[in-house]
Protein backbone atom coordinates (compact mmCIF):
# COMPACT_ATOMS: atom_id res chain seq x y z
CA UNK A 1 -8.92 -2.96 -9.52
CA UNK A 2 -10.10 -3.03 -13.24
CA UNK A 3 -13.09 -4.83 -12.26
CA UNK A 4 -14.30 -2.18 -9.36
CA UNK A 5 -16.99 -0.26 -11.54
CA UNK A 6 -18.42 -3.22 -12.59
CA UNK A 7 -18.46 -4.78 -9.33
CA UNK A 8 -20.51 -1.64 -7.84
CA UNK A 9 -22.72 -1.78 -11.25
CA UNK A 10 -23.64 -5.34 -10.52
CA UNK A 11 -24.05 -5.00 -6.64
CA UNK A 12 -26.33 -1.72 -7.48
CA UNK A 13 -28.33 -3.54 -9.99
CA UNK A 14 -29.20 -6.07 -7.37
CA UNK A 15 -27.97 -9.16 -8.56
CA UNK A 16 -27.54 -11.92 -5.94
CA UNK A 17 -24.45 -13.99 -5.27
CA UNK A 18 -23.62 -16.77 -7.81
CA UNK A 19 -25.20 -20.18 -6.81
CA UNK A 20 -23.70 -22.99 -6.33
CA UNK A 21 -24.36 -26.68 -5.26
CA UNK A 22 -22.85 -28.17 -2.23
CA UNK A 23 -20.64 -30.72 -4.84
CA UNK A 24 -19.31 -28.22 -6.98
CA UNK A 25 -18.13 -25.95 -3.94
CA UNK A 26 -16.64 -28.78 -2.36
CA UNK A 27 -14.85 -28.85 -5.89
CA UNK A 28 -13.49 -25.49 -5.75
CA UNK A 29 -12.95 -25.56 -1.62
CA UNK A 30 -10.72 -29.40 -3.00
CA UNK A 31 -9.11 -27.55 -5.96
CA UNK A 32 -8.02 -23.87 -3.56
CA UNK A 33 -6.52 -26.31 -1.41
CA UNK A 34 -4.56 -27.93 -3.91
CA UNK A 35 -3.47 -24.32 -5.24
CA UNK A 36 -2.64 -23.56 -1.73
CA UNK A 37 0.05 -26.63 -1.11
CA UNK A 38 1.32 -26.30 -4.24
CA UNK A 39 2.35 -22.80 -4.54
CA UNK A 40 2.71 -22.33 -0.52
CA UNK A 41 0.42 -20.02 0.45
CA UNK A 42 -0.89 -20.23 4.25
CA UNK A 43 -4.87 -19.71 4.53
CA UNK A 44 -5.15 -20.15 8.17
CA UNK A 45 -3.36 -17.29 10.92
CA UNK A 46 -1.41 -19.48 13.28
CA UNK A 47 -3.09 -19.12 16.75
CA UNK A 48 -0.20 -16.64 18.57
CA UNK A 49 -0.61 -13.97 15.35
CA UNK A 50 -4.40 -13.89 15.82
CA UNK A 51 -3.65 -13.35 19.47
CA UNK A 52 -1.11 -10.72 19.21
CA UNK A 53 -3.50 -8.97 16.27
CA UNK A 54 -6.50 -9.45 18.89
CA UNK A 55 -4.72 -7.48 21.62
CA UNK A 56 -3.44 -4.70 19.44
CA UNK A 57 -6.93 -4.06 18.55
CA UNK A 58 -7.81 -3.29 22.75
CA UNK A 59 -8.18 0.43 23.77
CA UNK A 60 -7.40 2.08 20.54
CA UNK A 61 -8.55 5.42 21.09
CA UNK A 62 -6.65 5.83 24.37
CA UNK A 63 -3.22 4.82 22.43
CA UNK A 64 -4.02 7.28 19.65
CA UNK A 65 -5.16 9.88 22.21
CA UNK A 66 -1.30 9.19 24.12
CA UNK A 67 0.40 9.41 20.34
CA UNK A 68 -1.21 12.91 19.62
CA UNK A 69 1.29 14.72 20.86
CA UNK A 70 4.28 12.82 19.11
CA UNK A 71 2.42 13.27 15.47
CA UNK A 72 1.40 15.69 13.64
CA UNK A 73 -2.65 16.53 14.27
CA UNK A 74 -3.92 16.72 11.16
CA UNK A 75 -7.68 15.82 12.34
CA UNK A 76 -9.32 19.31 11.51
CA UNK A 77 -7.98 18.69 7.68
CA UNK A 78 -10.56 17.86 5.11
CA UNK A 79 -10.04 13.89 4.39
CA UNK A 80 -12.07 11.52 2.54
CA UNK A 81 -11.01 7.94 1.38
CA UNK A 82 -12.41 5.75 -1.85
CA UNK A 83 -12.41 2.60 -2.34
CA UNK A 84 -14.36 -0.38 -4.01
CA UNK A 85 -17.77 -1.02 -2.89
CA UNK A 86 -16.79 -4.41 -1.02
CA UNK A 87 -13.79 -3.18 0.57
CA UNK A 88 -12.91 -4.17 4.03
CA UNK A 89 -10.17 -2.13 4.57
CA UNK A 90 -9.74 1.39 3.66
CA UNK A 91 -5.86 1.86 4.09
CA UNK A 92 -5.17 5.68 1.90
CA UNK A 93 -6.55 8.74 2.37
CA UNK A 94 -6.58 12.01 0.26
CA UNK A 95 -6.80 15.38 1.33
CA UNK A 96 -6.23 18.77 -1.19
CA UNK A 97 -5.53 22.60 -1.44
CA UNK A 98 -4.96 24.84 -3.79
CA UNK A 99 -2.91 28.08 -2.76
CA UNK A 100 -1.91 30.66 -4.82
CA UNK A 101 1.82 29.64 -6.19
CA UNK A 102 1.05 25.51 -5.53
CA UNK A 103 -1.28 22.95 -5.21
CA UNK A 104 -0.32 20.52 -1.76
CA UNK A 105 -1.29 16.93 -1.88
CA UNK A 106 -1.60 14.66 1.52
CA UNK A 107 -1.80 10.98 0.66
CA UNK A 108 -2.29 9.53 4.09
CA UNK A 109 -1.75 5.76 4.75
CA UNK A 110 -2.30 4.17 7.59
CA UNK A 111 0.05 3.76 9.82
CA UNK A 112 0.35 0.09 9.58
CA UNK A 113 4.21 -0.42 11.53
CA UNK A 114 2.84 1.26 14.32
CA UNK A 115 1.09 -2.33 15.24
CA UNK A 116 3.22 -4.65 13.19
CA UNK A 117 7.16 -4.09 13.73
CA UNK A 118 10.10 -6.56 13.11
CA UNK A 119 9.83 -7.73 17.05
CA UNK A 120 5.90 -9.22 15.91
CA UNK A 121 4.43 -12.83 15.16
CA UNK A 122 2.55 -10.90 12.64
CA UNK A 123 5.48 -9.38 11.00
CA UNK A 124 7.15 -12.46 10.55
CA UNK A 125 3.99 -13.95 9.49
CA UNK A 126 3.76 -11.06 6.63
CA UNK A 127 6.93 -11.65 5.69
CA UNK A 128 6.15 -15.43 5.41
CA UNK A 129 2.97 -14.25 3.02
CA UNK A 130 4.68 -11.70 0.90
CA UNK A 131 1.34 -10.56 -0.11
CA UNK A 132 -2.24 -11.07 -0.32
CA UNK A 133 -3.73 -13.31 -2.60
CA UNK A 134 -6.78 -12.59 -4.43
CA UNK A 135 -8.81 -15.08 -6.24
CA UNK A 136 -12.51 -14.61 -7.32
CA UNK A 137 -14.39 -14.75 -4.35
CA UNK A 138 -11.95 -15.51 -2.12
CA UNK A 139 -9.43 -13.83 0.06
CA UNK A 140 -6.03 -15.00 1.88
CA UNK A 141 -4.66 -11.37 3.67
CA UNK A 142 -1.48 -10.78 4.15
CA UNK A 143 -2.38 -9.15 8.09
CA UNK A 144 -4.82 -10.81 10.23
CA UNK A 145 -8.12 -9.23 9.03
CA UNK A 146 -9.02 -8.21 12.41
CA UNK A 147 -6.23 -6.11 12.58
CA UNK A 148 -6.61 -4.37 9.42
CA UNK A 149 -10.14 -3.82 8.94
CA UNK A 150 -10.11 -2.22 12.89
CA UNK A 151 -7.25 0.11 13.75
CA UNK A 152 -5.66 -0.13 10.28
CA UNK A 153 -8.40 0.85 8.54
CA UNK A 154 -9.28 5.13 7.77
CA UNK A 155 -12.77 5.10 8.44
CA UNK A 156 -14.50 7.92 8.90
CA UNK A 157 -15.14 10.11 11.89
CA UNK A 158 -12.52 8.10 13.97
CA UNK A 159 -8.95 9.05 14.83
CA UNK A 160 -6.27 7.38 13.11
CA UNK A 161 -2.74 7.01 12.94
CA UNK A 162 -1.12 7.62 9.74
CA UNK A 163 1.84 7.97 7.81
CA UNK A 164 1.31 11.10 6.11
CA UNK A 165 3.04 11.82 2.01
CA UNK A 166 3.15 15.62 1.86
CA UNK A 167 3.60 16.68 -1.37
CA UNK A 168 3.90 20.35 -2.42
CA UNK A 169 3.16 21.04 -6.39
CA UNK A 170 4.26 23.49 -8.73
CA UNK A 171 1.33 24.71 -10.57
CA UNK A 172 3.05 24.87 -13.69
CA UNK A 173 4.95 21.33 -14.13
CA UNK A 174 3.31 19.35 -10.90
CA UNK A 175 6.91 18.77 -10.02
CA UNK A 176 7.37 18.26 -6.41
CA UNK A 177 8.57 21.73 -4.89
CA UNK A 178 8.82 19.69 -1.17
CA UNK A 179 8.20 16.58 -0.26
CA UNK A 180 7.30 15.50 3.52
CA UNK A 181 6.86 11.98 4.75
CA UNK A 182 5.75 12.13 8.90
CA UNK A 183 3.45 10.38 11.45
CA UNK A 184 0.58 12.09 11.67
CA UNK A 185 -3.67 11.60 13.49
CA UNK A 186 -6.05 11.97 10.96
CA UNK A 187 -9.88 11.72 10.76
CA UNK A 188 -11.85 11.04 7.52
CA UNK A 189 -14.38 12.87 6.89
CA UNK A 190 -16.33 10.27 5.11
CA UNK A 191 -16.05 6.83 2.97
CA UNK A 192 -16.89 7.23 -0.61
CA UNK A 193 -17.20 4.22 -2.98
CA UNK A 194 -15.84 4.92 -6.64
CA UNK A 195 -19.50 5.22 -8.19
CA UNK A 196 -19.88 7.53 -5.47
CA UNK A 197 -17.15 9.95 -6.10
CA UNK A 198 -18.49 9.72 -9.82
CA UNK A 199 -21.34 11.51 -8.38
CA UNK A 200 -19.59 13.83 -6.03
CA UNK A 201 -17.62 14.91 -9.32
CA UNK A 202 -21.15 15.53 -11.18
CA UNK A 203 -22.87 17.49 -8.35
CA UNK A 204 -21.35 20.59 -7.41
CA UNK A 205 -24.08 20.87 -4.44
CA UNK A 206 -22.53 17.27 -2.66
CA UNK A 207 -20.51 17.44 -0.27
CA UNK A 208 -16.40 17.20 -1.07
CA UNK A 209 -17.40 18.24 -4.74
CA UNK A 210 -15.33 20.58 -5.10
CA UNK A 211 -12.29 18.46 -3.14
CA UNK A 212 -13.00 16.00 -5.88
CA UNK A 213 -13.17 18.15 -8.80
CA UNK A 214 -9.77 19.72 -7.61
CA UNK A 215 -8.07 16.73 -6.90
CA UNK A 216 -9.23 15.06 -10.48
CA UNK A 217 -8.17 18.09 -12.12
CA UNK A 218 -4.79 17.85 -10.85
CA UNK A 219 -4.63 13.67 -11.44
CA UNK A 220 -5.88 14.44 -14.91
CA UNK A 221 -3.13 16.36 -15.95
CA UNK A 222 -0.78 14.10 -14.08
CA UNK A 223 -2.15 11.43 -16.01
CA UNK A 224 -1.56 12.82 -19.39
CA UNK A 225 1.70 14.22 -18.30
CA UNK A 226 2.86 10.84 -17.34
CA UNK A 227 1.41 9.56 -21.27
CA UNK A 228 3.12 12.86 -22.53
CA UNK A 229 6.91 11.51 -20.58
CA UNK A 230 6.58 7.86 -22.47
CA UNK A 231 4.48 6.06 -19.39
CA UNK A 232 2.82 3.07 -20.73
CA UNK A 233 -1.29 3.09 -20.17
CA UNK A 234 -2.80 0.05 -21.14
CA UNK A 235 -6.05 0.97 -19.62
CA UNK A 236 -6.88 4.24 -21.66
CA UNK A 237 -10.62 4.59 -20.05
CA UNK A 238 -10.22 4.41 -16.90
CA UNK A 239 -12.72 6.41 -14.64
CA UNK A 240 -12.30 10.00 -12.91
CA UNK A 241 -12.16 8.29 -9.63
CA UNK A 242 -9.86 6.08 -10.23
CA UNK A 243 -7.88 8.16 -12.18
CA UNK A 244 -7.81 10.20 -8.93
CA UNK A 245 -6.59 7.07 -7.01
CA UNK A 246 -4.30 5.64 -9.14
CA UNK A 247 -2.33 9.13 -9.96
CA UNK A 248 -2.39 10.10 -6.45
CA UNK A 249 -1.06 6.35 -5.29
CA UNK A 250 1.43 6.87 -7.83
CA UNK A 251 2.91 10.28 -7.02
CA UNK A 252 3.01 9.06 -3.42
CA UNK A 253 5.00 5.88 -4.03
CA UNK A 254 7.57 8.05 -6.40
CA UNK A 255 7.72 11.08 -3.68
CA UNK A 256 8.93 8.57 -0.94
CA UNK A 257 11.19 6.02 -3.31
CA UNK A 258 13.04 9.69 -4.65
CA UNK A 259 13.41 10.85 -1.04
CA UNK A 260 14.47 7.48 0.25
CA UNK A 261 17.25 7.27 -2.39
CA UNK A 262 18.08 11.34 -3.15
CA UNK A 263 17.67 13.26 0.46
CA UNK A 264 19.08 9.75 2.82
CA UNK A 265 20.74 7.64 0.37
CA UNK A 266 18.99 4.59 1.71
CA UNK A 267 18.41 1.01 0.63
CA UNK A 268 15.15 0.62 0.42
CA UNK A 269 12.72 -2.09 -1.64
CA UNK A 270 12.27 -0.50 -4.95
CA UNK A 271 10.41 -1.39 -7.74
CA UNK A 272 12.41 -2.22 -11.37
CA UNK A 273 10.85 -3.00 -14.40
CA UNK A 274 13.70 -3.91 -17.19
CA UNK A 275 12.74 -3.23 -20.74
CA UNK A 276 12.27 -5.81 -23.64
CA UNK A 277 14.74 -5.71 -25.99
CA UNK A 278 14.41 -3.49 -28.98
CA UNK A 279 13.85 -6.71 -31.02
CA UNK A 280 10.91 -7.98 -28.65
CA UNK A 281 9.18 -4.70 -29.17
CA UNK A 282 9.14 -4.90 -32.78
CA UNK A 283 7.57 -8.59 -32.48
CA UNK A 284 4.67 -7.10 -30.55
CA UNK A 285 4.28 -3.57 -32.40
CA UNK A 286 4.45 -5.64 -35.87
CA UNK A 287 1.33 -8.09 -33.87
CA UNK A 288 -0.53 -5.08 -33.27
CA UNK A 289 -0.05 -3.47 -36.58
CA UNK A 290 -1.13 -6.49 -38.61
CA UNK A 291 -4.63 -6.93 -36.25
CA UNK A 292 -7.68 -5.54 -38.32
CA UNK A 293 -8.75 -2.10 -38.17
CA UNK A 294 -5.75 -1.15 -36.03
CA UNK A 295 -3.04 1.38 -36.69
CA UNK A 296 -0.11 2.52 -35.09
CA UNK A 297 0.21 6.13 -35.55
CA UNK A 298 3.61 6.63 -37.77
CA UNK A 299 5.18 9.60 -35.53
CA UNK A 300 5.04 7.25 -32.21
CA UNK A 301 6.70 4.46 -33.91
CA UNK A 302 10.48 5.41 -32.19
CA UNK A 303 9.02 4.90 -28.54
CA UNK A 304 6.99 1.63 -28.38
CA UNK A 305 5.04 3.07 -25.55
CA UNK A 306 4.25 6.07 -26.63
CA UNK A 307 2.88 3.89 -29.62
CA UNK A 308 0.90 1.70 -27.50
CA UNK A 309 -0.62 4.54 -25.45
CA UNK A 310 -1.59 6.35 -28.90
CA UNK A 311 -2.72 2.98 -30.64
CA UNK A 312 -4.90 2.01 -27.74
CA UNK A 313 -7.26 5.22 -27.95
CA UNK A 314 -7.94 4.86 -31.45
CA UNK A 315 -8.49 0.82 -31.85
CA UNK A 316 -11.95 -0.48 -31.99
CA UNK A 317 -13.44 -1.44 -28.68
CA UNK A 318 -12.75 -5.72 -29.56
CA UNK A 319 -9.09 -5.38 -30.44
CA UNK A 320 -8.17 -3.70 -26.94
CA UNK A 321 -7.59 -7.25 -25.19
CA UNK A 322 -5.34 -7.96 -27.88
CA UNK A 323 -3.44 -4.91 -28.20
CA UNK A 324 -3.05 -5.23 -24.32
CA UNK A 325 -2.01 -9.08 -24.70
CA UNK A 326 0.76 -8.38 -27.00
CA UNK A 327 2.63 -6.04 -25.17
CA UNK A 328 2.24 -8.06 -22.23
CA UNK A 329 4.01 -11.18 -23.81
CA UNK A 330 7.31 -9.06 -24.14
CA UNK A 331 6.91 -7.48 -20.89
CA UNK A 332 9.68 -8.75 -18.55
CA UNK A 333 8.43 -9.37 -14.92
CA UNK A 334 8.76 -6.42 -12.35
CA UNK A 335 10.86 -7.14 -8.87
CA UNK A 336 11.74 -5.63 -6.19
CA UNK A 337 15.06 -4.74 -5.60
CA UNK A 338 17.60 -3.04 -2.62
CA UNK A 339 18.71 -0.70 -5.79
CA UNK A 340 16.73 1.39 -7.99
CA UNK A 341 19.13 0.22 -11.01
CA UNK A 342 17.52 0.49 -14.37
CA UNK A 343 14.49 2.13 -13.09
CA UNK A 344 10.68 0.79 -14.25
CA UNK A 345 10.35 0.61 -17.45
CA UNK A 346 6.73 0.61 -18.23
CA UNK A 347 6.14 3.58 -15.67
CA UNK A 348 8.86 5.67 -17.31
CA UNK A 349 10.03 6.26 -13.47
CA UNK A 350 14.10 6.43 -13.12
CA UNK A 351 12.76 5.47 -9.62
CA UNK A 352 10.24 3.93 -8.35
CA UNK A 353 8.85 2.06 -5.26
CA UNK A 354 5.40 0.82 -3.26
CA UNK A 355 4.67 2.48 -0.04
CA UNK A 356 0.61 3.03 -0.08
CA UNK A 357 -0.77 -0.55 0.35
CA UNK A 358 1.05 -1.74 3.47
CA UNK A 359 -2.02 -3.70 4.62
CA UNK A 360 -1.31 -5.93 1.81
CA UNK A 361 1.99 -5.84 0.59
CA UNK A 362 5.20 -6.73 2.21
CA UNK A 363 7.39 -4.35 0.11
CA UNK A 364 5.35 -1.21 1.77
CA UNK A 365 5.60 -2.26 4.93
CA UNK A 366 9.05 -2.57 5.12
CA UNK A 367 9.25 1.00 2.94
CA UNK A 368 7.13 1.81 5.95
CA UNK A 369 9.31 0.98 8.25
CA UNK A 370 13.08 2.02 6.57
CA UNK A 371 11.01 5.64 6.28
CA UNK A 372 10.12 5.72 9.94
CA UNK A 373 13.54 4.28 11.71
CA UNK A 374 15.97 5.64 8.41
CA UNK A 375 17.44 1.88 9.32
CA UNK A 376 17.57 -1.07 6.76
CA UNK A 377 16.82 -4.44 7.17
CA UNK A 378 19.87 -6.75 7.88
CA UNK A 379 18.27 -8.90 5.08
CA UNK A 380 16.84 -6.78 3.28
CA UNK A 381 18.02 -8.10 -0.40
CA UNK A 382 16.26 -11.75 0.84
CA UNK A 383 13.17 -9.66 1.34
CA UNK A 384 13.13 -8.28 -2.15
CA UNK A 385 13.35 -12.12 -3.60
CA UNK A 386 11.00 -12.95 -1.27
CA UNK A 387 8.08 -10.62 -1.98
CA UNK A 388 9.06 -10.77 -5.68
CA UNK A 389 8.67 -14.50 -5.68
CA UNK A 390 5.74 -14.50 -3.53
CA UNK A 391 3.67 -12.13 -6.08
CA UNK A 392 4.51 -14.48 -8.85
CA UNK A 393 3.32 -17.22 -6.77
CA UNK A 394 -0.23 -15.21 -6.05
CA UNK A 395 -0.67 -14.10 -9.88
CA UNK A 396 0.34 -17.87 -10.71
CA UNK A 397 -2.53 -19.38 -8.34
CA UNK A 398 -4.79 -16.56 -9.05
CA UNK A 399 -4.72 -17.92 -13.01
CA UNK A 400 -4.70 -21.17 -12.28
CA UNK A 401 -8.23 -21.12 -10.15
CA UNK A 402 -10.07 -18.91 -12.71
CA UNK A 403 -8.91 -21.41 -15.36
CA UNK A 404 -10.42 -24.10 -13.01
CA UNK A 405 -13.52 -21.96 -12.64
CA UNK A 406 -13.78 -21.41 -16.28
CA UNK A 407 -13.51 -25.34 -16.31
CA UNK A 408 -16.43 -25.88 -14.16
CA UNK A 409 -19.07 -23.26 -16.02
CA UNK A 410 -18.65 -20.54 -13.90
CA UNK A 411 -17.33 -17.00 -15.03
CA UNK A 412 -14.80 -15.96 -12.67
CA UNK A 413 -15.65 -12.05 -13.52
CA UNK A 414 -19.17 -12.41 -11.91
CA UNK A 415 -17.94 -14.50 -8.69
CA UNK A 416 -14.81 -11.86 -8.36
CA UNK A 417 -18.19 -9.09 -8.13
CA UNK A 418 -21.01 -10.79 -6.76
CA UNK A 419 -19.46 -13.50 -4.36
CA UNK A 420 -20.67 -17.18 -4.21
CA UNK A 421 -23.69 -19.04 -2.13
CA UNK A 422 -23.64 -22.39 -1.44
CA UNK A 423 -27.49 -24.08 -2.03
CA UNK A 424 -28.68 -27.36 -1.26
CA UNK A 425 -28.32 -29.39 -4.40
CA UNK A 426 -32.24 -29.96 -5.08
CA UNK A 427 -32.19 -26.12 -5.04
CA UNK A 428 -29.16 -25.94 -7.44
CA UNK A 429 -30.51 -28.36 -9.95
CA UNK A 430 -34.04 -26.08 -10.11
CA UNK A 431 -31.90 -23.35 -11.05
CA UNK A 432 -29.90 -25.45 -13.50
């Protein structure tokens, strides 16, 4: 997502896809293939899950009209959704008040087990992904895209179904007072890209300015809150919008994980992040230390995230990537696990879990679908190693093709935003 702004700043500026000759994008068609086989990742839908997605996608607003009464109509509430500018799906919603004693935040998500349930090619299809798998300029979904960017997808001034994170908000502490997970209908009241909720934020005559001011104002403080509790931020200038996102995405995923394990005492697929050992820490704290014009601040030095977080937002602008690179090294890998134990580490979260991106990741859809039956999976621990696995095997073949892009002369930064075009090879040459 770090690459968002700049993929609106280039698309706004008007600069074209990246060229390429028919050769070289045989090359990198030759070279995604290889990728593919070797790390097991499936680019084309088998024939009976495109099927099945095809005809879930037939009379939609009927079957929402005939679900209304089972759900909670939350259609006349104020709901917007942002996203990148190239987004094809737009699976979370937001919608915010302020009353006097509270502030209540609705994450809404769609409602993606609704279409795809354990009795589904296209379950056992997603299960077979794990994930999807983004490389720079091209896409392998974890759900048939017809499926998700259709009835899936919150866009605006159509009903929905959703799966609905209310979450009532001290004013004081933002600790959660309630917490309500439920099937809802919802209706957005419009798409905003993150350059455009910039803008919403700056013009207090735009429409949802002052939803977005409110909400920021709230993620802002969960933000620093979050820095304040020993969270590790390795991205300390990140954007009001996606501030808004990722705090809001956050506080969702944590609000159904705590209920999952503390109200029903359920297995679910939760996120754990172990910590490096106390040894590893001082190896990368000692890196950063010794890089020039860095400093960690002495009074941060007994939590090595606090230190990172304070270190990052005074070091000059060219040691960031470096700073960020050494704590990396030490990081042990996240997985997902039937037990909380040991909590995530890098979060600060005791417990923690993903439920907001079901369209493309299997871990939320099955959170989806424990919340919504209160059953577990028979095989549920095989799922964990499965999606775990599978996301190493995407961040693996992710790596591996930008270092194969990088090989070829092309910046995989600038195909990730602008796409590729394929030009006759007299043309490429010319532009050579």
């Amino acid at each position: 997502m770090s690459n968002d702004a700049q993929a609106e700043a280039g698309t706004a500026e008007g600069q074209g896809p990246v060229e390429v000759s028919e050769d070289l994008a045989r090359h990198l068609e030759n070279k995604r293939e290889e990728l593919f086989e070797k790390f097991e990742i499936r680019d084309e839908f088998p024939p009976e899950v495109l099927e099945e997605a095809e005809a879930r996608t037939e009379d939609v607003q009927n079957e929402i009209q005939e679900e209304v009464d089972e759900r909670k109509d939350l259609r006349d509430l104020t709901t917007w959704t942002t996203d990148p500018i190239d987004a094809q799906d737009f699976d979370d919603a937001l919608s915010i008040e302020e009353r006097d004693d509270e502030y209540v935040l609705w994450v809404h998500i769609a409602d993606v087990t609704h279409y795809v349930n354990p009795d589904t090619a296209m379950w056992d299809e997603a299960v077979e992904r794990g994930n999807t798998v983004y490389l720079p300029g091209y896409t392998i979904h974890m759900l048939p895209p017809v499926l998700a960017e259709t009835v899936c997808s919150l866009v605006p001034n159509e009903d929905r179904l959703a799966h609905t994170v209310e979450m009532h908000l001290d004013k004081e502490n933002l600790g959660y007072e309630t917490i309500e997970i439920y099937k809802s209908v919802i209706r957005s009241d419009e798409r905003l890209t993150y350059s455009q909720a910039e803008n919403r934020l700056e013009d207090p005559d735009a429409d949802l300015h002052e939803e977005n001011k409110l909400v920021y104002e709230v993620a802002n403080r969960m933000h620093e809150q979050r820095k304040e509790d020993g969270s590790l931020v390795l991205n300390p200038s990140r954007d009001r919008a996606h501030t808004i996102i990722e705090e809001c995405m956050l506080k969702a995923n944590k609000a159904v994980t705590h209920e999952l394990m503390w109200s029903r005492g359920v297995e679910a697929m939760y996120r754990v992040h172990p910590q490096p050992s106390p040894d590893e820490w001082s190896e990368a704290l000692q890196e950063i230390q010794d890089l020039d014009g860095v400093s960690i601040p002495g009074s941060t030095w007994d939590d090595p995230r606090k230190a990172v977080n304070a270190t990052l937002e005074e070091a000059p602008g060219r040691q960031l990537d470096k700073i960020q690179w050494a704590v990396m090294k030490v990081m042990p890998r996240a997985k997902y696990m039937n037990d909380p134990f040991g909590g995530h580490h890098a979060l600060n979260f005791e417990i923690y879990g993903h439920f907001t991106s079901p369209i493309r990741r299997l871990s939320d859809l099955i959170n989806h679908w424990i919340v919504y039956q209160n059953d577990v999976p028979e095989n549920l621990i095989e799922l964990c190693d499965r999606a775990s696995d599978k996301q190493k095997d995407a961040e693996q073949c992710e790596r591996e093709y930008k270092n194969f892009l990088q090989e070829v002369g092309l910046d995989p930064m600038a195909v990730n935003n602008r796409g590729i075009e394929v030009v006759d090879d007299d043309e490429a040459e010319k532009t050579l």
